[in-house]
N, C-alpha and C. Protein backbone atom coordinates (compact mmCIF):
# COMPACT_ATOMS: atom_id res chain seq x y z
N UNK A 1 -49.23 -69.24 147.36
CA UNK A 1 -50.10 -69.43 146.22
C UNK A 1 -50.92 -70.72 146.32
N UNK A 2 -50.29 -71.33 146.95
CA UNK A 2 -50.97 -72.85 147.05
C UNK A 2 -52.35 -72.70 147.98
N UNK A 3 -51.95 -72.28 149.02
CA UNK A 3 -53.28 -71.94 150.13
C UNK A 3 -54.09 -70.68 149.51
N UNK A 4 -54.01 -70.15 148.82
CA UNK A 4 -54.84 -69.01 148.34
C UNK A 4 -55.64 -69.85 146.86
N UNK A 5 -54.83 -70.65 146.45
CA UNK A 5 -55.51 -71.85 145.29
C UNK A 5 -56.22 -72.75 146.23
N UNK A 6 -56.19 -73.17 146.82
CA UNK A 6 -56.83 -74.17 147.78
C UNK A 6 -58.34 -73.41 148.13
N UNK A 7 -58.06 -72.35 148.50
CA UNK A 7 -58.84 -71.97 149.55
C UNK A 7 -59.94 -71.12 148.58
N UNK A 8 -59.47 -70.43 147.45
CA UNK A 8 -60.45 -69.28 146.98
C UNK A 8 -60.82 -70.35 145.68
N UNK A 9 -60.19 -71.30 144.98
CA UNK A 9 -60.83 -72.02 143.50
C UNK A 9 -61.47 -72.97 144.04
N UNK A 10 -61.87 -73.51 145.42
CA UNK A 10 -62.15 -74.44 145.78
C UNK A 10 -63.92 -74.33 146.22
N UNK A 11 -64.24 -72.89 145.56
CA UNK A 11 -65.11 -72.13 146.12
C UNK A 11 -66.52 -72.32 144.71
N UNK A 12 -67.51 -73.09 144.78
CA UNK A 12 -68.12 -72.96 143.82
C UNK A 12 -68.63 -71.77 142.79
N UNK A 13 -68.59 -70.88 143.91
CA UNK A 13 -69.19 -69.26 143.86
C UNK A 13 -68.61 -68.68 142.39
N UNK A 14 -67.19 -68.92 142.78
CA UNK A 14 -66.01 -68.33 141.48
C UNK A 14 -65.77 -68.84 140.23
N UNK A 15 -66.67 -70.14 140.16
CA UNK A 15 -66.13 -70.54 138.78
C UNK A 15 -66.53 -69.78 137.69
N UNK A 16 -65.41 -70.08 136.81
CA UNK A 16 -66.22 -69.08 135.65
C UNK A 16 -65.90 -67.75 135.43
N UNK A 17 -64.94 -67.37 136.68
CA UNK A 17 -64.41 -66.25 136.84
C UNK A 17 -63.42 -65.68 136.63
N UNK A 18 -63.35 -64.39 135.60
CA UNK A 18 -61.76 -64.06 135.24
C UNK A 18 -60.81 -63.67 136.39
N UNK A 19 -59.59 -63.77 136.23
CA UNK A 19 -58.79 -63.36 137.35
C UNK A 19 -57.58 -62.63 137.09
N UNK A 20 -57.11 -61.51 137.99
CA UNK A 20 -56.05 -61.17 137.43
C UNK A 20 -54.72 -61.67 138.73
N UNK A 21 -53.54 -62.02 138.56
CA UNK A 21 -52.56 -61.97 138.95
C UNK A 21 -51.24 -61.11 139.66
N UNK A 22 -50.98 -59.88 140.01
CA UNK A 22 -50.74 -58.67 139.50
C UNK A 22 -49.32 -58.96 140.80
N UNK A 23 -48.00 -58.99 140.55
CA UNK A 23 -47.08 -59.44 141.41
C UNK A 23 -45.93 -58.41 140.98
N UNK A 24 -46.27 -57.08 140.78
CA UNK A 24 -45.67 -56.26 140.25
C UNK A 24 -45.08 -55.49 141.99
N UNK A 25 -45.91 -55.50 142.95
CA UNK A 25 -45.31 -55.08 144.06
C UNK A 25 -44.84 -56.69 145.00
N UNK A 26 -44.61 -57.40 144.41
CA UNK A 26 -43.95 -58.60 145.24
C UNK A 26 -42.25 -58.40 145.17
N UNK A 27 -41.63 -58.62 146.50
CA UNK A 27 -41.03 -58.31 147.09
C UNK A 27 -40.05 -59.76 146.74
N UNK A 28 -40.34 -60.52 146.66
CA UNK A 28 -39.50 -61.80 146.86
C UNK A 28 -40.39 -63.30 147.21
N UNK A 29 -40.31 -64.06 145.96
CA UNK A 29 -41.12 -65.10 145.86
C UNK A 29 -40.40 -66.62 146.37
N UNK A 30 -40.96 -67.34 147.32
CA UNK A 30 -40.21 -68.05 147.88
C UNK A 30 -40.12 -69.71 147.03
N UNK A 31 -39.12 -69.61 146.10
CA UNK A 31 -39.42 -70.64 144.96
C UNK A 31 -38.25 -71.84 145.36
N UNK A 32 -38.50 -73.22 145.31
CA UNK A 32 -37.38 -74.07 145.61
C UNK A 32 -37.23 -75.01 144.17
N UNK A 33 -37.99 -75.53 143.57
CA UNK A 33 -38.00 -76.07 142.43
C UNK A 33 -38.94 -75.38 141.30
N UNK A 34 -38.40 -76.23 140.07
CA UNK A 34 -39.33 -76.44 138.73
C UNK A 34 -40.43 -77.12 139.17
N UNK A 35 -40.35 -78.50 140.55
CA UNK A 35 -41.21 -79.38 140.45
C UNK A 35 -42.51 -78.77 141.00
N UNK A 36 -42.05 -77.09 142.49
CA UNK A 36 -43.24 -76.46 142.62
C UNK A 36 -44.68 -76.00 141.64
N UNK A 37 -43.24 -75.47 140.69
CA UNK A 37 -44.06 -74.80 139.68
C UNK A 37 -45.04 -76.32 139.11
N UNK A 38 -44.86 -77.01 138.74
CA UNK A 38 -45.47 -77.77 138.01
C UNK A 38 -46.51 -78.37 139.38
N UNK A 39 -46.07 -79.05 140.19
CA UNK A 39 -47.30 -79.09 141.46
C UNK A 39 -48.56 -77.77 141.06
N UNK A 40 -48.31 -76.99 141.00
CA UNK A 40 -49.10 -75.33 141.48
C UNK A 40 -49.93 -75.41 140.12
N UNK A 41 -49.51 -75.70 138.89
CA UNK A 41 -49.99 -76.07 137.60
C UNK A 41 -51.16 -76.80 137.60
N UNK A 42 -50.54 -78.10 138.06
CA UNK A 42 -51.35 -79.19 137.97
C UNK A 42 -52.68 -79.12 139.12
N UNK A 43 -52.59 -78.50 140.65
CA UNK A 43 -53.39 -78.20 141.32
C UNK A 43 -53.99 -77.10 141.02
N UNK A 44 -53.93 -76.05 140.03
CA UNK A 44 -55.00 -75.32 139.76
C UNK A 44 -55.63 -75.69 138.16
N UNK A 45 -55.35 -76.40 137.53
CA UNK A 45 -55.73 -76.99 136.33
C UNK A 45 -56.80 -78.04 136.79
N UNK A 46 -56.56 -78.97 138.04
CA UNK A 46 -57.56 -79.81 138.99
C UNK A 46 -58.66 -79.60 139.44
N UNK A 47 -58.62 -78.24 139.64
CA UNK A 47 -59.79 -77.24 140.24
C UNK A 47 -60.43 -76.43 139.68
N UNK A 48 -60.02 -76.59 138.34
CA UNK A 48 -60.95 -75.96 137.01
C UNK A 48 -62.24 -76.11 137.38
N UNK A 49 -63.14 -75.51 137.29
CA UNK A 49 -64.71 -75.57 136.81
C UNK A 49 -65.21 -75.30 135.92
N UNK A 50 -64.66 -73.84 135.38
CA UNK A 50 -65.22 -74.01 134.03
C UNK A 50 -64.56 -72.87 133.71
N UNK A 51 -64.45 -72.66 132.60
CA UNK A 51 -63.63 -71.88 131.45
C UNK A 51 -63.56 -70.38 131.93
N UNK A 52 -62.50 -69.69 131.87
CA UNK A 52 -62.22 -68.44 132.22
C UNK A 52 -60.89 -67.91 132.20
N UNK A 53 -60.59 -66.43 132.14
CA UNK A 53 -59.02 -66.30 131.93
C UNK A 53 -58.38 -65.99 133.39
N UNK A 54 -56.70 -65.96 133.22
CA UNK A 54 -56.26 -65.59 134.47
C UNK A 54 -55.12 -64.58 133.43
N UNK A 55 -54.72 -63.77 134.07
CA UNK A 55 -53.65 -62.55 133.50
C UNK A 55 -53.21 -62.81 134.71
N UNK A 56 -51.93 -62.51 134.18
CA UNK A 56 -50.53 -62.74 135.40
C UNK A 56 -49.72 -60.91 134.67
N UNK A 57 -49.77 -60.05 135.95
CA UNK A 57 -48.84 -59.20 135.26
C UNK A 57 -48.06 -59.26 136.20
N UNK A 58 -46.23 -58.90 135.58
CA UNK A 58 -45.30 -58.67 136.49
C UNK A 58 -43.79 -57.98 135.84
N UNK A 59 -43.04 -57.40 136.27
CA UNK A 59 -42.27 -56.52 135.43
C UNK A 59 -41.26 -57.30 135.79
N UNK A 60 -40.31 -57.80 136.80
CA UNK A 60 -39.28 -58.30 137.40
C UNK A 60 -39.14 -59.54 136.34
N UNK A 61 -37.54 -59.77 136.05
CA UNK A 61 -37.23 -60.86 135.07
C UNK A 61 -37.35 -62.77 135.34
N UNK A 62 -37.63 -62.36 137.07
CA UNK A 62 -37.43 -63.88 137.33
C UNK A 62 -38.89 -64.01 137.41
N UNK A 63 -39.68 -62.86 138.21
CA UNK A 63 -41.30 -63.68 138.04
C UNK A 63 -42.02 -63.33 136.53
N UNK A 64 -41.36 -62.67 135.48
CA UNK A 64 -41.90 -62.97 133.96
C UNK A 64 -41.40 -64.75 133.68
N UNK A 65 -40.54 -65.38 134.28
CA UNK A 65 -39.78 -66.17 133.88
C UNK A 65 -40.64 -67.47 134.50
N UNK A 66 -41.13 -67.02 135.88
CA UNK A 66 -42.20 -68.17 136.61
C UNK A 66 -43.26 -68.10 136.19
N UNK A 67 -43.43 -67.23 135.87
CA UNK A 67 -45.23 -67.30 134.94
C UNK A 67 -45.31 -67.70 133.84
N UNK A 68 -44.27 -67.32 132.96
CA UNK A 68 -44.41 -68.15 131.81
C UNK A 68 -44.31 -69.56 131.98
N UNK A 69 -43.61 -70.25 132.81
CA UNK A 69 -43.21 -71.44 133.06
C UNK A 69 -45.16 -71.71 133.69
N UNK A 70 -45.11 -71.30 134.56
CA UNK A 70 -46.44 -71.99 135.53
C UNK A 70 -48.01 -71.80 133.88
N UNK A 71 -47.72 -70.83 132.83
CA UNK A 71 -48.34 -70.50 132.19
C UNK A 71 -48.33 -71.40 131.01
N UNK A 72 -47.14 -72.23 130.95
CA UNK A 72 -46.88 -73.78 129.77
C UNK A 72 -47.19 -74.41 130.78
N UNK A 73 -46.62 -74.95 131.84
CA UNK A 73 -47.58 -75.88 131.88
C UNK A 73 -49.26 -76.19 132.34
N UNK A 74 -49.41 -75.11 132.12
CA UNK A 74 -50.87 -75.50 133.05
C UNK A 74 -51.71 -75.24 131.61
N UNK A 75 -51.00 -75.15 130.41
CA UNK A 75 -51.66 -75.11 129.24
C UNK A 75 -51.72 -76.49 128.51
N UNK A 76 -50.31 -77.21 129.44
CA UNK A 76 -50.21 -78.70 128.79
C UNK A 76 -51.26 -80.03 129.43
N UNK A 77 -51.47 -79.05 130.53
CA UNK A 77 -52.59 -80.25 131.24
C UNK A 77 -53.89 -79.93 130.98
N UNK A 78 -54.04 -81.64 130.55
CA UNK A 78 -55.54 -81.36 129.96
C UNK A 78 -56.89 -81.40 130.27
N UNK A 79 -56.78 -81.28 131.86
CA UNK A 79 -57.67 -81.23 132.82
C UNK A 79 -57.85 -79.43 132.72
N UNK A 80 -57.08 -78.14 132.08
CA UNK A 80 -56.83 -77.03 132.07
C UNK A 80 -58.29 -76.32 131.34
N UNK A 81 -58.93 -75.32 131.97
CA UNK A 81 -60.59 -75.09 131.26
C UNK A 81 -60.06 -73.45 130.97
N UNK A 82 -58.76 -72.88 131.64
CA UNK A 82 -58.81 -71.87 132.01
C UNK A 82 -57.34 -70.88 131.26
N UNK A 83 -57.78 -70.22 130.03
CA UNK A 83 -56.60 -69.14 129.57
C UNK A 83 -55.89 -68.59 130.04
N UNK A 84 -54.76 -68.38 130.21
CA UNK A 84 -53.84 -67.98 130.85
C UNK A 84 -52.66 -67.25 129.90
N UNK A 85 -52.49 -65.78 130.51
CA UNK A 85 -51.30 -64.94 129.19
C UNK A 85 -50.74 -64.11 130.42
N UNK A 86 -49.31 -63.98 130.02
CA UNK A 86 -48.40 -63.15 131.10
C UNK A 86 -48.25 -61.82 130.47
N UNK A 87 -48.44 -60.60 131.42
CA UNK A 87 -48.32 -59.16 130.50
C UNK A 87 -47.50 -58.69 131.96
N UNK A 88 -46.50 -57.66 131.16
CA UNK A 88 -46.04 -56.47 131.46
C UNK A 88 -46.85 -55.23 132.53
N UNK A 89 -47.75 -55.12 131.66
CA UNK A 89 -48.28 -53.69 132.26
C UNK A 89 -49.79 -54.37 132.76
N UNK A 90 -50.53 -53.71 133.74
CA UNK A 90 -51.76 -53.91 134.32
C UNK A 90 -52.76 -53.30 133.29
N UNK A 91 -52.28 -52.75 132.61
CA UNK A 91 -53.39 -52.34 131.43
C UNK A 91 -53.59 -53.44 130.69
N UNK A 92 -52.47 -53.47 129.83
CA UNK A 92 -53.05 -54.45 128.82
C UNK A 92 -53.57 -55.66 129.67
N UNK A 93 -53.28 -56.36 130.74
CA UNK A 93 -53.87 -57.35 131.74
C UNK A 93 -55.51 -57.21 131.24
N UNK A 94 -55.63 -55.77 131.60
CA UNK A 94 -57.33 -55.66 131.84
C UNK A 94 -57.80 -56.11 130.60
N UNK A 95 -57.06 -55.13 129.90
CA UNK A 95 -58.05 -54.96 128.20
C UNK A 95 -57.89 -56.36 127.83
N UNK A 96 -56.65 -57.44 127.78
CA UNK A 96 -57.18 -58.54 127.38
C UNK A 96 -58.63 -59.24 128.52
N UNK A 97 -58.61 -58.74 129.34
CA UNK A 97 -59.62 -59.81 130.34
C UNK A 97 -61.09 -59.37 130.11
N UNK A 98 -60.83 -58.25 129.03
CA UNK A 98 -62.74 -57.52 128.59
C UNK A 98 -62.29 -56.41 129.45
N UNK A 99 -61.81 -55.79 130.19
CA UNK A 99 -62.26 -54.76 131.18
C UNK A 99 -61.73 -53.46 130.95
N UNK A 100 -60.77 -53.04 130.13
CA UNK A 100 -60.47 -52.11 129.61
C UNK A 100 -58.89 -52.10 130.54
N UNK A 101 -58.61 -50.95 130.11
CA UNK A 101 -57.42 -50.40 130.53
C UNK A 101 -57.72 -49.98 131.90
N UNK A 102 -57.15 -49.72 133.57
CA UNK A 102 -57.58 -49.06 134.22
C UNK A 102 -57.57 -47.60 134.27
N UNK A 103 -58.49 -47.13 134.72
CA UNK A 103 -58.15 -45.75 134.26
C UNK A 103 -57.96 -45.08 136.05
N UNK A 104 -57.52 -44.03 135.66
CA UNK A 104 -56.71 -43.39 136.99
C UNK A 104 -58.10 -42.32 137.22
N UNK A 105 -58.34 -42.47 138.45
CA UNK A 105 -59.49 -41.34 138.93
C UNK A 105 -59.24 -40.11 138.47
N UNK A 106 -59.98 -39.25 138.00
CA UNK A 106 -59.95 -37.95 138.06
C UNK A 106 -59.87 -37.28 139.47
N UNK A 107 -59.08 -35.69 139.52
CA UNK A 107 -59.02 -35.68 140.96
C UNK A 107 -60.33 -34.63 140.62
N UNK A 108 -60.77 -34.64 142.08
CA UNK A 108 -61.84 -34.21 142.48
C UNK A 108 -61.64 -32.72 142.30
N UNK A 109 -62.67 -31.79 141.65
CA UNK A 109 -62.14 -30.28 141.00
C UNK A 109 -62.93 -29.75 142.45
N UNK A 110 -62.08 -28.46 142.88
CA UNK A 110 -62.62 -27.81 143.93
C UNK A 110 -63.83 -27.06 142.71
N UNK A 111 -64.48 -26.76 144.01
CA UNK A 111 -66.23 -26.21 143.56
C UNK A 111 -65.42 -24.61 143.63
N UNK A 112 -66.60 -24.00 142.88
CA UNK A 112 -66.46 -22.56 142.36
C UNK A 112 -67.69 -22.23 143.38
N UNK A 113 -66.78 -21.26 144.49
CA UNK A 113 -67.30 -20.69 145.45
C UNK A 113 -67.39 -18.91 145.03
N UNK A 114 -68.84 -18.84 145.25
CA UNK A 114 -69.46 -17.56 145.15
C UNK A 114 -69.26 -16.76 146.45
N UNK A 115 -68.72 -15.81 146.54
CA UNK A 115 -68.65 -14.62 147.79
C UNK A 115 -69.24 -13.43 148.00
């Protein structure tokens, strides 16, 4: 997370830009402290440019538990331009970020063949 914060907010292009989070297929997050979390806070609260949301969705009890955490504090620093809310489901993610719910493709209807 750190090199993907480094590398993509560091980018003038993006400011301003909503983001979503989505760690619902993560496998195992390699966490050693509280003090990470708060490092990871404070370095993307640093790199603010300008105001925009981030949605964090995730179903698993320990990464609802790191997001909320990485989600206080990066609300307590006041260098922070950027909203931040942890959801459950990838829907509501969207609909709070403006974008609606995702919706699932329709499948493609076979054509009505004349013989």
């Amino acid at each position: 997370l750190f090199a993907y914060q480094r590398e993509v907010w560091s980018r003038a292009d993006v400011a301003g830009f909503s983001e979503i989070v989505d760690l619902t297929r993560v496998e195992a997050i390699d966490y050693e402290s509280m003090q990470q979390v708060r490092d990871l806070a404070n370095l993307s609260a640093s790199m603010d440019r300008a105001p925009g949301k981030i949605a964090v969705v995730a179903t698993d009890e320990v990464q609802l538990g790191l997001a909320r955490m990485y989600e206080a504090l990066r609300a307590a620093n006041p260098r922070s331009q950027r909203e931040l809310e942890t959801f459950r489901s990838r829907d509501e993610a969207m609909e709070w970020l403006g974008l609606g719910p995702r919706r699932k493709r329709p499948k493609k209807r076979e054509r009505n063949r004349i013989r």
